[in-house]
Protein backbone atom coordinates (compact mmCIF):
# COMPACT_ATOMS: atom_id res chain seq x y z
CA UNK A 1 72.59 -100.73 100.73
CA UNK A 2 69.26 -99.33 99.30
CA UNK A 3 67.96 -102.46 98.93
CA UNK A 4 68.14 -103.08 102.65
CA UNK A 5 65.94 -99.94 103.22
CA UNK A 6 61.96 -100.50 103.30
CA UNK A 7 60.21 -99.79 99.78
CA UNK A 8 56.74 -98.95 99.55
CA UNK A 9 54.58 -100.13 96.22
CA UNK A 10 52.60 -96.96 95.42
CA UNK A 11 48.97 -98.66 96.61
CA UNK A 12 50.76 -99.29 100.09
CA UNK A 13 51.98 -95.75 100.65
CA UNK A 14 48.30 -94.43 99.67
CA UNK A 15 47.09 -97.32 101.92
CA UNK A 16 49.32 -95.58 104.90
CA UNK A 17 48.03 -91.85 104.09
CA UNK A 18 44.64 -93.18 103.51
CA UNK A 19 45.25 -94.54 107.30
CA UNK A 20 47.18 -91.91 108.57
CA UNK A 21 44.65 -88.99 107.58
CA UNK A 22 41.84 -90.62 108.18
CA UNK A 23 42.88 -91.35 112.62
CA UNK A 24 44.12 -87.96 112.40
CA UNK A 25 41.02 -86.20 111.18
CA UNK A 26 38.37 -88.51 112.19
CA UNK A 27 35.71 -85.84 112.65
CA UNK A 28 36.27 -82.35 112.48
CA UNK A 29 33.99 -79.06 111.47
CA UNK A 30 35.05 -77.13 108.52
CA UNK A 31 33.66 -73.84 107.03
CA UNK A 32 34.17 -72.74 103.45
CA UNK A 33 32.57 -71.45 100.24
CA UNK A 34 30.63 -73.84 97.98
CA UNK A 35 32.29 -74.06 94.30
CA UNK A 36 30.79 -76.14 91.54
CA UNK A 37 29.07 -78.23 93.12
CA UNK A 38 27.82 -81.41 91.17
CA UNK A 39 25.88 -84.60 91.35
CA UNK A 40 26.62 -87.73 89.98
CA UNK A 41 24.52 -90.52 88.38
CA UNK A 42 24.73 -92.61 91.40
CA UNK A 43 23.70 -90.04 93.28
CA UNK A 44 26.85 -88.76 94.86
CA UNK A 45 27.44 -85.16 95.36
CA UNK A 46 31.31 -83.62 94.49
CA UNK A 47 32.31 -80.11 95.05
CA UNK A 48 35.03 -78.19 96.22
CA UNK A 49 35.58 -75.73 99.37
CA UNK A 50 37.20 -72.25 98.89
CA UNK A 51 38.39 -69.88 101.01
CA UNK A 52 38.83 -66.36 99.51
CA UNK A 53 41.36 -63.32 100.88
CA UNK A 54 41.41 -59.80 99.83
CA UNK A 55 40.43 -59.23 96.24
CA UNK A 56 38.39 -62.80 95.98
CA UNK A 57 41.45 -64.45 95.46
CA UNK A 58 41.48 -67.80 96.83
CA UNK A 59 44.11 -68.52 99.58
CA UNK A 60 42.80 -72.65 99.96
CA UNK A 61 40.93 -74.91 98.50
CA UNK A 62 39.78 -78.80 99.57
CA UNK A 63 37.63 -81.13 97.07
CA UNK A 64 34.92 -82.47 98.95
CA UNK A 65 32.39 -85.25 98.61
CA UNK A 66 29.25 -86.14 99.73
CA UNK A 67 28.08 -89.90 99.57
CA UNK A 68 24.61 -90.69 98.24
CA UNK A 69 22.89 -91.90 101.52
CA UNK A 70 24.12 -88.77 103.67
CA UNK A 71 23.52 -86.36 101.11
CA UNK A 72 20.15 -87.55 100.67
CA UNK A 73 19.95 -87.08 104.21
CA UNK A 74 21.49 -83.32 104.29
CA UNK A 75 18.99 -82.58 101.54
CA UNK A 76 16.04 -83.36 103.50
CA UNK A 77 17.35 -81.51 106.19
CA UNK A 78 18.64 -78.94 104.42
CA UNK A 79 15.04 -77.88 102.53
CA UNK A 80 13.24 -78.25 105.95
CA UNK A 81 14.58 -74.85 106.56
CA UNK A 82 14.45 -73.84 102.87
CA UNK A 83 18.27 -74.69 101.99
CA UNK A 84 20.05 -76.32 99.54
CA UNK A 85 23.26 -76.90 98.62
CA UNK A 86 24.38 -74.43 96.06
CA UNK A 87 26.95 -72.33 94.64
CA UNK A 88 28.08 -69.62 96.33
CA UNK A 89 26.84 -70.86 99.23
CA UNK A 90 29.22 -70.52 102.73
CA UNK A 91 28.54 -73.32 104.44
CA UNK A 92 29.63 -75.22 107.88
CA UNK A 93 29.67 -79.09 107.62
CA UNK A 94 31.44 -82.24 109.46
CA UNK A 95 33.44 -84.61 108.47
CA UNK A 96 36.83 -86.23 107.42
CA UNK A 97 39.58 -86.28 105.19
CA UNK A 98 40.58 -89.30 103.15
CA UNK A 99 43.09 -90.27 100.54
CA UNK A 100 41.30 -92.22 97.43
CA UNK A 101 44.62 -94.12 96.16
CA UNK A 102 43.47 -95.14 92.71
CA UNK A 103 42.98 -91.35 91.67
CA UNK A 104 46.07 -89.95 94.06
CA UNK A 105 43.39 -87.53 94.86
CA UNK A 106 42.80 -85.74 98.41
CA UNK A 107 38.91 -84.91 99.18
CA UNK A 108 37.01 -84.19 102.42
CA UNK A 109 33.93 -85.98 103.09
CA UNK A 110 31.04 -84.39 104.39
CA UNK A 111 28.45 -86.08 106.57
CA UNK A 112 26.52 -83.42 108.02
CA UNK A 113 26.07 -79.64 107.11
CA UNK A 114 25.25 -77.11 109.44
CA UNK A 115 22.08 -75.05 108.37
CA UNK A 116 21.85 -72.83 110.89
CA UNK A 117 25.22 -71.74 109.99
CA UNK A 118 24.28 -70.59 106.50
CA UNK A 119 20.68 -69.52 107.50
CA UNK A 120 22.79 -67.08 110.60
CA UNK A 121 25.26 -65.94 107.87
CA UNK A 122 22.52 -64.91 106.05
CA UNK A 123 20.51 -62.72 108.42
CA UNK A 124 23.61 -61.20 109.97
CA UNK A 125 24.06 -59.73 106.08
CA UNK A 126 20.75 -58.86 105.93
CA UNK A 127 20.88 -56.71 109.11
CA UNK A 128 24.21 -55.45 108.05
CA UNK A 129 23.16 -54.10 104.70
CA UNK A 130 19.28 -52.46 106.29
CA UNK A 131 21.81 -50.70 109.06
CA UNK A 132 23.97 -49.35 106.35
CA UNK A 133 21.20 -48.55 103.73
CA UNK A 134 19.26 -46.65 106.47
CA UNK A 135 22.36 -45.33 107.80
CA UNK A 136 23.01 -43.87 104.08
CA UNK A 137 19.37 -42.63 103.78
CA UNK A 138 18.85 -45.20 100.99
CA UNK A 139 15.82 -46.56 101.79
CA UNK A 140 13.18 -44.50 100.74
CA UNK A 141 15.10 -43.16 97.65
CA UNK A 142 13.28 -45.30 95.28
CA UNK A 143 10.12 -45.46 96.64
CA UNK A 144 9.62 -41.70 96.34
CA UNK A 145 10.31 -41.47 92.87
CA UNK A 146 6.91 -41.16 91.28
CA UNK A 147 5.05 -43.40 88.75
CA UNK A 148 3.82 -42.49 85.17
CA UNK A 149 0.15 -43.60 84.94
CA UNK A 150 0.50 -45.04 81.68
CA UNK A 151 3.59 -47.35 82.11
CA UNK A 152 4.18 -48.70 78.07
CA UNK A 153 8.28 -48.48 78.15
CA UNK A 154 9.08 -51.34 80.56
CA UNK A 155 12.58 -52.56 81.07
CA UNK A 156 13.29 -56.00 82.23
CA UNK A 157 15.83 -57.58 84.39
CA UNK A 158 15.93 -61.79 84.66
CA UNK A 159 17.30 -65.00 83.60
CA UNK A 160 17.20 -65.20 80.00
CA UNK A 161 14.94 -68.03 79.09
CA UNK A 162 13.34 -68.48 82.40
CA UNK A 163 9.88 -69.25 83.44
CA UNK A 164 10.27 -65.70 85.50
CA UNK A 165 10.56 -64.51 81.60
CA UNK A 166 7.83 -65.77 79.91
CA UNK A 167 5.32 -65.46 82.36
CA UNK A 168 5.65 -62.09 82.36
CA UNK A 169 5.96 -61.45 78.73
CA UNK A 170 2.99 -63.73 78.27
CA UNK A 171 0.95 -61.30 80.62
CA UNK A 172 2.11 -58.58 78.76
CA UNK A 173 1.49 -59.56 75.35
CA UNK A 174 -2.16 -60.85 76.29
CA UNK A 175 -3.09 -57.21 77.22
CA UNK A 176 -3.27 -56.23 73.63
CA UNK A 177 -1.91 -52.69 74.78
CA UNK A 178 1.52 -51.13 73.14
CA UNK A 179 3.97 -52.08 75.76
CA UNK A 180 7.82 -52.02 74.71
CA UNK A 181 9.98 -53.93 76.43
CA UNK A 182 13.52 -53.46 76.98
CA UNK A 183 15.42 -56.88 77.99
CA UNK A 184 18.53 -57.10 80.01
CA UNK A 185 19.95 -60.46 81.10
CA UNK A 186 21.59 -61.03 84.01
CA UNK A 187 21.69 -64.11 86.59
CA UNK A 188 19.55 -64.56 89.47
CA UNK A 189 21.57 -66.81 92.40
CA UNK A 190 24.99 -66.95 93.58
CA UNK A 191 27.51 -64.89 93.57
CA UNK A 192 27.11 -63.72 89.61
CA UNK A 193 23.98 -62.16 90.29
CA UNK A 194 25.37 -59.98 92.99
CA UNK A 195 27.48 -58.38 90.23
CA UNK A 196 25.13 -58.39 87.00
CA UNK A 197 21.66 -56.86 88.07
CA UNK A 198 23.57 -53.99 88.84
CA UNK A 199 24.89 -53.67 86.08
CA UNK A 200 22.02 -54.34 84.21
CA UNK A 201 19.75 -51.79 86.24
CA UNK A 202 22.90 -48.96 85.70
CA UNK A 203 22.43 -49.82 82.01
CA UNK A 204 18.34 -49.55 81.95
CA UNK A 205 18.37 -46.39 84.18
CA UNK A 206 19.81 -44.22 81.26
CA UNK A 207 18.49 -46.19 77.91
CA UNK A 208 16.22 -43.91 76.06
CA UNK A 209 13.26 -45.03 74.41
CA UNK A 210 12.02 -42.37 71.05
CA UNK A 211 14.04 -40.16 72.79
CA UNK A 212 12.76 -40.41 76.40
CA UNK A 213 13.55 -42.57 79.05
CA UNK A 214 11.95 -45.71 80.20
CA UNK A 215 9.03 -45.78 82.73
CA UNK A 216 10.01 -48.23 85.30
CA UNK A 217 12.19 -51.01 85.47
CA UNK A 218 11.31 -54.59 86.54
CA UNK A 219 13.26 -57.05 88.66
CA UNK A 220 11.72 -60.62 88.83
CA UNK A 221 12.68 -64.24 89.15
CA UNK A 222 10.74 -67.66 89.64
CA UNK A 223 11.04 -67.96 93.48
CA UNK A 224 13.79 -70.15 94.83
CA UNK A 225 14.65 -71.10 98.52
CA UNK A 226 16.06 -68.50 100.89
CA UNK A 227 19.91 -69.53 99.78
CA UNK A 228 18.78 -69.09 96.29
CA UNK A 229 17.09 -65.42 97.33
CA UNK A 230 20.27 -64.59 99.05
CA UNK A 231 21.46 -62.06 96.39
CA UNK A 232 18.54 -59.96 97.01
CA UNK A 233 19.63 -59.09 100.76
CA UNK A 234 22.51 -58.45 99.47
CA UNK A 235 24.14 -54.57 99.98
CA UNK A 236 25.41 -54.46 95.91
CA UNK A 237 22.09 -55.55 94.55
CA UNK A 238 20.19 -53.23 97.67
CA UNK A 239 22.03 -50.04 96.53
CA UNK A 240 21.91 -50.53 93.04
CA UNK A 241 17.57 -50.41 93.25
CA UNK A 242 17.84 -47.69 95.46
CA UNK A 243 19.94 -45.62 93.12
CA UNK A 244 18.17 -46.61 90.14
CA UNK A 245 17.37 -43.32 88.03
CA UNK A 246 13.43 -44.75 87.75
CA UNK A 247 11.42 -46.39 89.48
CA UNK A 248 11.88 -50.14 90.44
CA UNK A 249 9.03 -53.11 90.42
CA UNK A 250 10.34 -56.08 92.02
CA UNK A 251 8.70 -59.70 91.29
CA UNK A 252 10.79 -62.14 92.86
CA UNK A 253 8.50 -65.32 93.65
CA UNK A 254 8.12 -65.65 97.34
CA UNK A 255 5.36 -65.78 99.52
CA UNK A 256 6.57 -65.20 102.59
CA UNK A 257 9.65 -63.92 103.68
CA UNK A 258 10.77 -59.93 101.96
CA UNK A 259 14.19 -59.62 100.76
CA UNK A 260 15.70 -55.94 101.26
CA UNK A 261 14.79 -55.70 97.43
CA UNK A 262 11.14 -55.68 98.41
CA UNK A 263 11.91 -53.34 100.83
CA UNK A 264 13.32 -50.52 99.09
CA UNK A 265 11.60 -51.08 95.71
CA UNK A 266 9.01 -48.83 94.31
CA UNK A 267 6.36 -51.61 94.19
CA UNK A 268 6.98 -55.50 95.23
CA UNK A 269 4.37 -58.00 94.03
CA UNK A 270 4.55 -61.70 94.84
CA UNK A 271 5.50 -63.30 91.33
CA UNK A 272 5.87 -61.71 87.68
CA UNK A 273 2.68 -62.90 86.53
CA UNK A 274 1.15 -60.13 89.44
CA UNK A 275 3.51 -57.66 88.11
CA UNK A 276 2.17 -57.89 84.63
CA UNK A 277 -0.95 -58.06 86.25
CA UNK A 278 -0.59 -54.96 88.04
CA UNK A 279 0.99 -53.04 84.43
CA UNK A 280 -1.86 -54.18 82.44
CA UNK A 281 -4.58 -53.00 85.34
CA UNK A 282 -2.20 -49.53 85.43
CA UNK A 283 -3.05 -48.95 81.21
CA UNK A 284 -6.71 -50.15 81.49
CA UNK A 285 -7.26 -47.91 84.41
CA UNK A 286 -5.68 -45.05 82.24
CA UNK A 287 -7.88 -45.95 79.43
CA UNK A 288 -11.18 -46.31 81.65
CA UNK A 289 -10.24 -42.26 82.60
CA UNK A 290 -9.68 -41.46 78.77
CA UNK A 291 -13.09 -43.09 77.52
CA UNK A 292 -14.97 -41.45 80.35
CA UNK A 293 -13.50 -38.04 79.69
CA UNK A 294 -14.08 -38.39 75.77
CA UNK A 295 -17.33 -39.38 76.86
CA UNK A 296 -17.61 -36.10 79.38
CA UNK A 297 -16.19 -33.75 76.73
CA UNK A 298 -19.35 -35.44 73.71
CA UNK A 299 -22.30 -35.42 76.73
CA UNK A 300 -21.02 -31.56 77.46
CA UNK A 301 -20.90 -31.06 73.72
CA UNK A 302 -24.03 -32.47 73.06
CA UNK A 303 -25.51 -30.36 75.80
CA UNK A 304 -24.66 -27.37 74.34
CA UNK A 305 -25.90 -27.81 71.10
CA UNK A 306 -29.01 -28.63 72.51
CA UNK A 307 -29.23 -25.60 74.41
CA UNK A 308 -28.13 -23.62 71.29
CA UNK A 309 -30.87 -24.99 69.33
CA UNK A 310 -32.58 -24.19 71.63
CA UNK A 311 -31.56 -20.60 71.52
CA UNK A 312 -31.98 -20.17 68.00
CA UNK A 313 -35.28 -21.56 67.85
CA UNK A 314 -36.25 -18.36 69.91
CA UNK A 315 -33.79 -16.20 68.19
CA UNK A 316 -34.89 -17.43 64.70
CA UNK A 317 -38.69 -15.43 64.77
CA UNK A 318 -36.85 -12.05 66.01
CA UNK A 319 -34.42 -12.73 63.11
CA UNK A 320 -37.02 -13.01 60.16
CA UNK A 321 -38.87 -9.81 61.49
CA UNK A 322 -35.18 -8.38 61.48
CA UNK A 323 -34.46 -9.55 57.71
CA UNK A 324 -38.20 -8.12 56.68
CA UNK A 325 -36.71 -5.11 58.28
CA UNK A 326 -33.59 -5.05 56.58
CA UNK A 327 -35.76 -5.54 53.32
CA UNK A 328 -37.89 -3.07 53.97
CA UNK A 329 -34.94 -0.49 54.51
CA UNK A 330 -32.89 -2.04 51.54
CA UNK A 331 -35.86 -1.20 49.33
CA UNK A 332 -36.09 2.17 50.52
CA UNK A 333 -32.60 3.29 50.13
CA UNK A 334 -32.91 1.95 46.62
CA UNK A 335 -35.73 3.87 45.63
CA UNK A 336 -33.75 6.91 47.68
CA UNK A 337 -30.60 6.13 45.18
CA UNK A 338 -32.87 6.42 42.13
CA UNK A 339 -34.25 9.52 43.23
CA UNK A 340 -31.29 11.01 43.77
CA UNK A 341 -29.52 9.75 40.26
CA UNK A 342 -32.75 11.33 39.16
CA UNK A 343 -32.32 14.43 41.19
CA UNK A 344 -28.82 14.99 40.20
CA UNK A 345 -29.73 14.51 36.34
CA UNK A 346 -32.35 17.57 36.61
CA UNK A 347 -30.30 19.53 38.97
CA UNK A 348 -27.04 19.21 36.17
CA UNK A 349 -29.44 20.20 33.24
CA UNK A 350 -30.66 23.02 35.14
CA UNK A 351 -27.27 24.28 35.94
CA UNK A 352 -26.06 23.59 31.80
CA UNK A 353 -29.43 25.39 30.87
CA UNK A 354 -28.71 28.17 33.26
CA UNK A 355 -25.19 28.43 32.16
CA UNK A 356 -26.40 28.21 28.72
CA UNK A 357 -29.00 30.92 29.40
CA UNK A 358 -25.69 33.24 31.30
CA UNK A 359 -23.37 33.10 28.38
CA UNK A 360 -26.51 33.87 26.13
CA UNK A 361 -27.05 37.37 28.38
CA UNK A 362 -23.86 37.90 28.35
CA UNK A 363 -23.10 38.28 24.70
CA UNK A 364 -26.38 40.34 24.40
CA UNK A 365 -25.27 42.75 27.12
CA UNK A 366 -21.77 42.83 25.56
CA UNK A 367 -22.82 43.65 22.12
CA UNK A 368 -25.19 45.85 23.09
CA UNK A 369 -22.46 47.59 25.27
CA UNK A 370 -20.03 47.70 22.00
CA UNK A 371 -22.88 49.08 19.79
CA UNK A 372 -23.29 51.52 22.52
CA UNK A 373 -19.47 52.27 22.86
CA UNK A 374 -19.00 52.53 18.56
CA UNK A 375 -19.61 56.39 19.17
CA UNK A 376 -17.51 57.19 22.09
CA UNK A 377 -14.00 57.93 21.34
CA UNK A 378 -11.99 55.15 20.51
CA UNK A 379 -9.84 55.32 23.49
CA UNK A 380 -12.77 55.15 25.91
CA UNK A 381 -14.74 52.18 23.45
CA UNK A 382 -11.50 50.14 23.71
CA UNK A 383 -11.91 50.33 27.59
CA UNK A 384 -14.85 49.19 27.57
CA UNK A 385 -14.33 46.75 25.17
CA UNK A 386 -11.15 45.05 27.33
CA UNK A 387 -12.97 45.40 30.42
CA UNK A 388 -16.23 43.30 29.06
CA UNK A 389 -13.89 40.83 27.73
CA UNK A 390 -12.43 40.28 30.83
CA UNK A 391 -15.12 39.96 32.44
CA UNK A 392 -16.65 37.81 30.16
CA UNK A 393 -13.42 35.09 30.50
CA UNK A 394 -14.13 35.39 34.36
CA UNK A 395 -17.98 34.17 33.28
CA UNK A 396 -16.90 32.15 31.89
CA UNK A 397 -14.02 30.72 33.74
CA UNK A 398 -16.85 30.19 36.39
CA UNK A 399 -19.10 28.64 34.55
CA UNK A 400 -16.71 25.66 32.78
CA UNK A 401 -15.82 25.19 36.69
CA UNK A 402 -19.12 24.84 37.85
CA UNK A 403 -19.78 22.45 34.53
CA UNK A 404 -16.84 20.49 35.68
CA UNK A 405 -18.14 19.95 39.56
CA UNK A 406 -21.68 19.00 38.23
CA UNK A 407 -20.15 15.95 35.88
CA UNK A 408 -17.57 15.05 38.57
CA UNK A 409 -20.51 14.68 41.17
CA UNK A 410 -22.50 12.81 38.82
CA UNK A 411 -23.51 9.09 40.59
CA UNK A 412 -22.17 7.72 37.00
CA UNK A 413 -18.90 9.88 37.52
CA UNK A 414 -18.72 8.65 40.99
CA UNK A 415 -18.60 5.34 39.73
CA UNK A 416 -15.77 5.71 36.52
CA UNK A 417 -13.57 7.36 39.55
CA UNK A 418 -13.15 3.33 41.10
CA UNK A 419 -16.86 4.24 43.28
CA UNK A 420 -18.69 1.01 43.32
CA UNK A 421 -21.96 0.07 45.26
CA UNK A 422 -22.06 -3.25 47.02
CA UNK A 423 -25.38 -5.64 47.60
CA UNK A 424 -25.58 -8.83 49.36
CA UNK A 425 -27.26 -11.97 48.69
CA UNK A 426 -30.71 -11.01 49.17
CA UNK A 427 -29.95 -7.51 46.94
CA UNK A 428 -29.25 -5.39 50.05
CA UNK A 429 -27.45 -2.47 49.75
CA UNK A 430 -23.72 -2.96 51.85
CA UNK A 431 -22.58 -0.25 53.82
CA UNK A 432 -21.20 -1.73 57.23
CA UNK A 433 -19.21 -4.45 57.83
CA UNK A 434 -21.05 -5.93 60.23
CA UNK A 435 -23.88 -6.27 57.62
CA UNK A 436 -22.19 -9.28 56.37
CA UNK A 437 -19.85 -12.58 57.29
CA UNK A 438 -17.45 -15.01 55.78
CA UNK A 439 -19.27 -17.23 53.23
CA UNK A 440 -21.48 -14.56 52.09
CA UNK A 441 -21.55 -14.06 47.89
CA UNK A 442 -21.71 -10.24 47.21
CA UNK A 443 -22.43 -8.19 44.11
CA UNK A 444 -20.61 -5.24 43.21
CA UNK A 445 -21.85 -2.58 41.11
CA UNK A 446 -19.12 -0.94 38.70
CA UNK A 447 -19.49 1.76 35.82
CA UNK A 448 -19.69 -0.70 33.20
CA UNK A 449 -20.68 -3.84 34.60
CA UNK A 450 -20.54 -6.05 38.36
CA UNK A 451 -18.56 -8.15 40.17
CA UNK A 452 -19.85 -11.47 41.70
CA UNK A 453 -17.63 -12.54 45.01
CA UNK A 454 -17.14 -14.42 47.94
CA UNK A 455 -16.34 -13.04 51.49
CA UNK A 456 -12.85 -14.89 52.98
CA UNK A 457 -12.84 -12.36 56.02
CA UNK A 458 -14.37 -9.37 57.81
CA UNK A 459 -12.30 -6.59 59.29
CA UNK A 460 -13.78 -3.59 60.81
CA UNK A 461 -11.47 -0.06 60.79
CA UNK A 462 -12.04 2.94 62.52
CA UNK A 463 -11.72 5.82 59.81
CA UNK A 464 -10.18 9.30 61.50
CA UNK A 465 -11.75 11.73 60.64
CA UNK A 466 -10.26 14.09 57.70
CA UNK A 467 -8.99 17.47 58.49
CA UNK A 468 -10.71 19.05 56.03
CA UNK A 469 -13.85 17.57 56.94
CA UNK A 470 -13.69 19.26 60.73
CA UNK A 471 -12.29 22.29 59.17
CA UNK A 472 -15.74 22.16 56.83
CA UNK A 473 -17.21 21.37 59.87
CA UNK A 474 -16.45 24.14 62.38
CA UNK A 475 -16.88 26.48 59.63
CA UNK A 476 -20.61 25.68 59.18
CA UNK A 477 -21.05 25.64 62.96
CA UNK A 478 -19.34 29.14 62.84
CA UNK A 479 -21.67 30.58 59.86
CA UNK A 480 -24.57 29.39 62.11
CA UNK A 481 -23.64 31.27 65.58
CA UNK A 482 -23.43 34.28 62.87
């Protein structure tokens, strides 16, 4: 009985589907994400169609294929309006299904691809994330962040590898200035990049450099077509600049069109090479200001010791009469200091001789007072007697006293006591501070001998005024209103 029922060979049931599928969907439009897409040596182009539900999960999925002559076509259409096939890319095309027997394997093939489809997609994003950025107050949060002037701690965000990458290194290095760099890789295009240059400018905004944070951060790529660009309208790689801790330079290859990245950067420059460019200017200009101010600061310098030379080439006549003086003076209060070691010599032998010449007197008048008191009654002689020897110890008493004062006041004395006298370089007596300065050599007179010094430092004190010195003082002022 089965064998009266019909019985397909495998190649004419895929035959029948092949058939069957291909009258039923003939030409129809289809819409759909672009997943690793792929061109073979003939020149073929395979890829496969996703549609994605919540959480990116994919709820279908179609292998497609595009034949060489039409996709040669589509890409000459598709890169009149800066396009190309890529992934990541949402994209409307036309075409058909069909069944390929031999592989068992269902794919739809594309013969023409909408590019005004991608190209609307595209905008309507664009105007989408500026509404919500603005909306937000986003926009100008970067831009106002300010700049240092001497930019040296760079961090970098690009392909690794990439032309975008060694241009600008290139430019950098040639400078011959100290610039660090601090490299972050992350992808450019497609759906990848919408989720690593944030990341990568999160990581930069916080990395410290010797302890200090970076100066700015720089975003650049190669250029690419406006598919390939499509990341940088995007709202995740928009809001991640705008939040960025420091400012944001933004190098991204284009000529004419500016992605919402150039709009809410700090600085956007057409390719990296002009944002090394505009680094390297940044230092130089920095180190123009430095040489002219270090130039400034030696012309000022120079200026005033001119004018200072000039000032003590009329100072320096007034300051030789002044020393002459100062000679002159020195010289006299020398000669006064011998005179008066020579005065107080004579005036202490005069006071010895007359104290000699006292105690002499005495001890005549006292013996001639005892001869004259040997006949009076003895009471009456010893009276006498006691009361001339008192007297006499008073004398004398007085006179050791006054002996003592005159060798205490002695200039020799003076000096034994820890007295010294002080004379500068040029044998000038010292008696003011402001008589000398640091540098100066000194010579100190002791009782046996001198001292030979230098002067470290200068300090001037007021000395108060003793209270037995105003005492002495308003006494004498006293005796002479008597």
């Amino acid at each position: 009985m089965g064998f009266l029922e019909p019985t397909y060979r495998v190649s004419e049931l895929t035959d029948e589907i092949q058939m069957v599928l291909g009258e039923a969907f003939r030409g129809l439009w289809v819409k759909g994400e672009v997943r690793r897409p792929r061109a073979s040596q003939r020149g073929h182009l395979y890829l496969e169609l996703i549609e994605k539900g919540n959480g990116d999960q994919i709820v279908g999925k179609l292998d497609g294929v595009i034949w060489r002559t039409d996709h040669q076509r589509i890409r000459r259409q598709l890169r009149a309006d800066d396009q190309e096939i890529r992934d990541g890319m949402e994209i409307r095309c036309f075409g058909g299904l069909d069944f390929y027997g031999p592989g068992g394997r269902l794919q739809f093939v594309v013969r023409e691809v909408d590019p005004l489809f991608t190209l609307g997609r595209l905008e309507r994003r664009r105007r989408e994330t500026l509404a919500a950025l603005q909306q937000s107050g986003l926009m100008e949060l970067n831009r106002g962040l300010a700049l240092n002037p001497l930019p040296l701690s760079i961090g970098l965000v690009t392909s690794a590898d990439s032309a975008a990458y060694h241009d600008f290194m290139t430019g950098l290095r040639d400078s011959g200035y100290g610039f660090r760099v601090v490299f972050v890789h992350a992808a450019m295009q497609g759906p990848s990049a919408e989720r690593e240059i944030p990341s990568a400018l999160e990581l930069l905004g916080g990395a410290r450099l010797d302890g200090r944070g970076l100066d700015l951060v720089v975003l650049i790529r190669g250029g690419g077509s406006k598919t390939d660009l499509a990341a940088f309208d995007s709202r995740a790689v928009s809001e991640a600049i705008c939040r960025c801790e420091i400012p944001v330079f933004c190098g991204l290859g284009h000529e004419i069109d500016q992605s919402i990245a150039d709009l809410v950067c700090r600085l956007s420059l057409k390719t990296p090479t002009k944002v090394a460019e505009q680094l390297v200017d940044s230092v130089s200009d920095q180190e123009a200001y430095l040489l002219d101010l270090q130039q400034g600061i030696l012309d000022a310098a120079a200026h005033r010791l001119r004018t200072a030379r000039e000032q003590m080439g009329r100072v320096e006549p007034l300051a030789r009469l002044a020393g002459a003086r100062l000679r002159h003076q020195q010289d006299g209060l020398r000669a006064l200091s011998e005179r008066l070691v020579r005065s107080s010599r004579r005036l202490l032998q005069g006071y010895e001789q007359r104290r000699r010449e006292a105690i002499e007197d005495l001890v005549r008048a006292a013996q001639g007072r005892l001869q004259r008191a040997s006949g009076l009654p003895g009471p009456l002689a010893r009276q006498i007697v006691g009361a001339a020897g008192s007297r006499l110890s008073r004398h004398r008493a007085e006179l050791d006293g006054i002996e003592r004062w005159c060798h205490s006041s002695a200039p020799e004395r003076l000096l034994e006591r820890g007295f010294s006298l002080t004379y500068d370089a040029q044998d000038r007596l010292v008696s003011r501070p402001d008589q000398v300065r640091s540098g100066d050599r000194l010579t100190t007179r002791l009782a046996h001998g001198a001292i030979v010094s230098t002067i470290d430092g200068v300090t001037t004190l007021e000395v108060p005024e003793a209270e037995g010195d105003s005492e002495q003082r308003n006494q004498t002022q006293n005796e002479r209103a008597d």
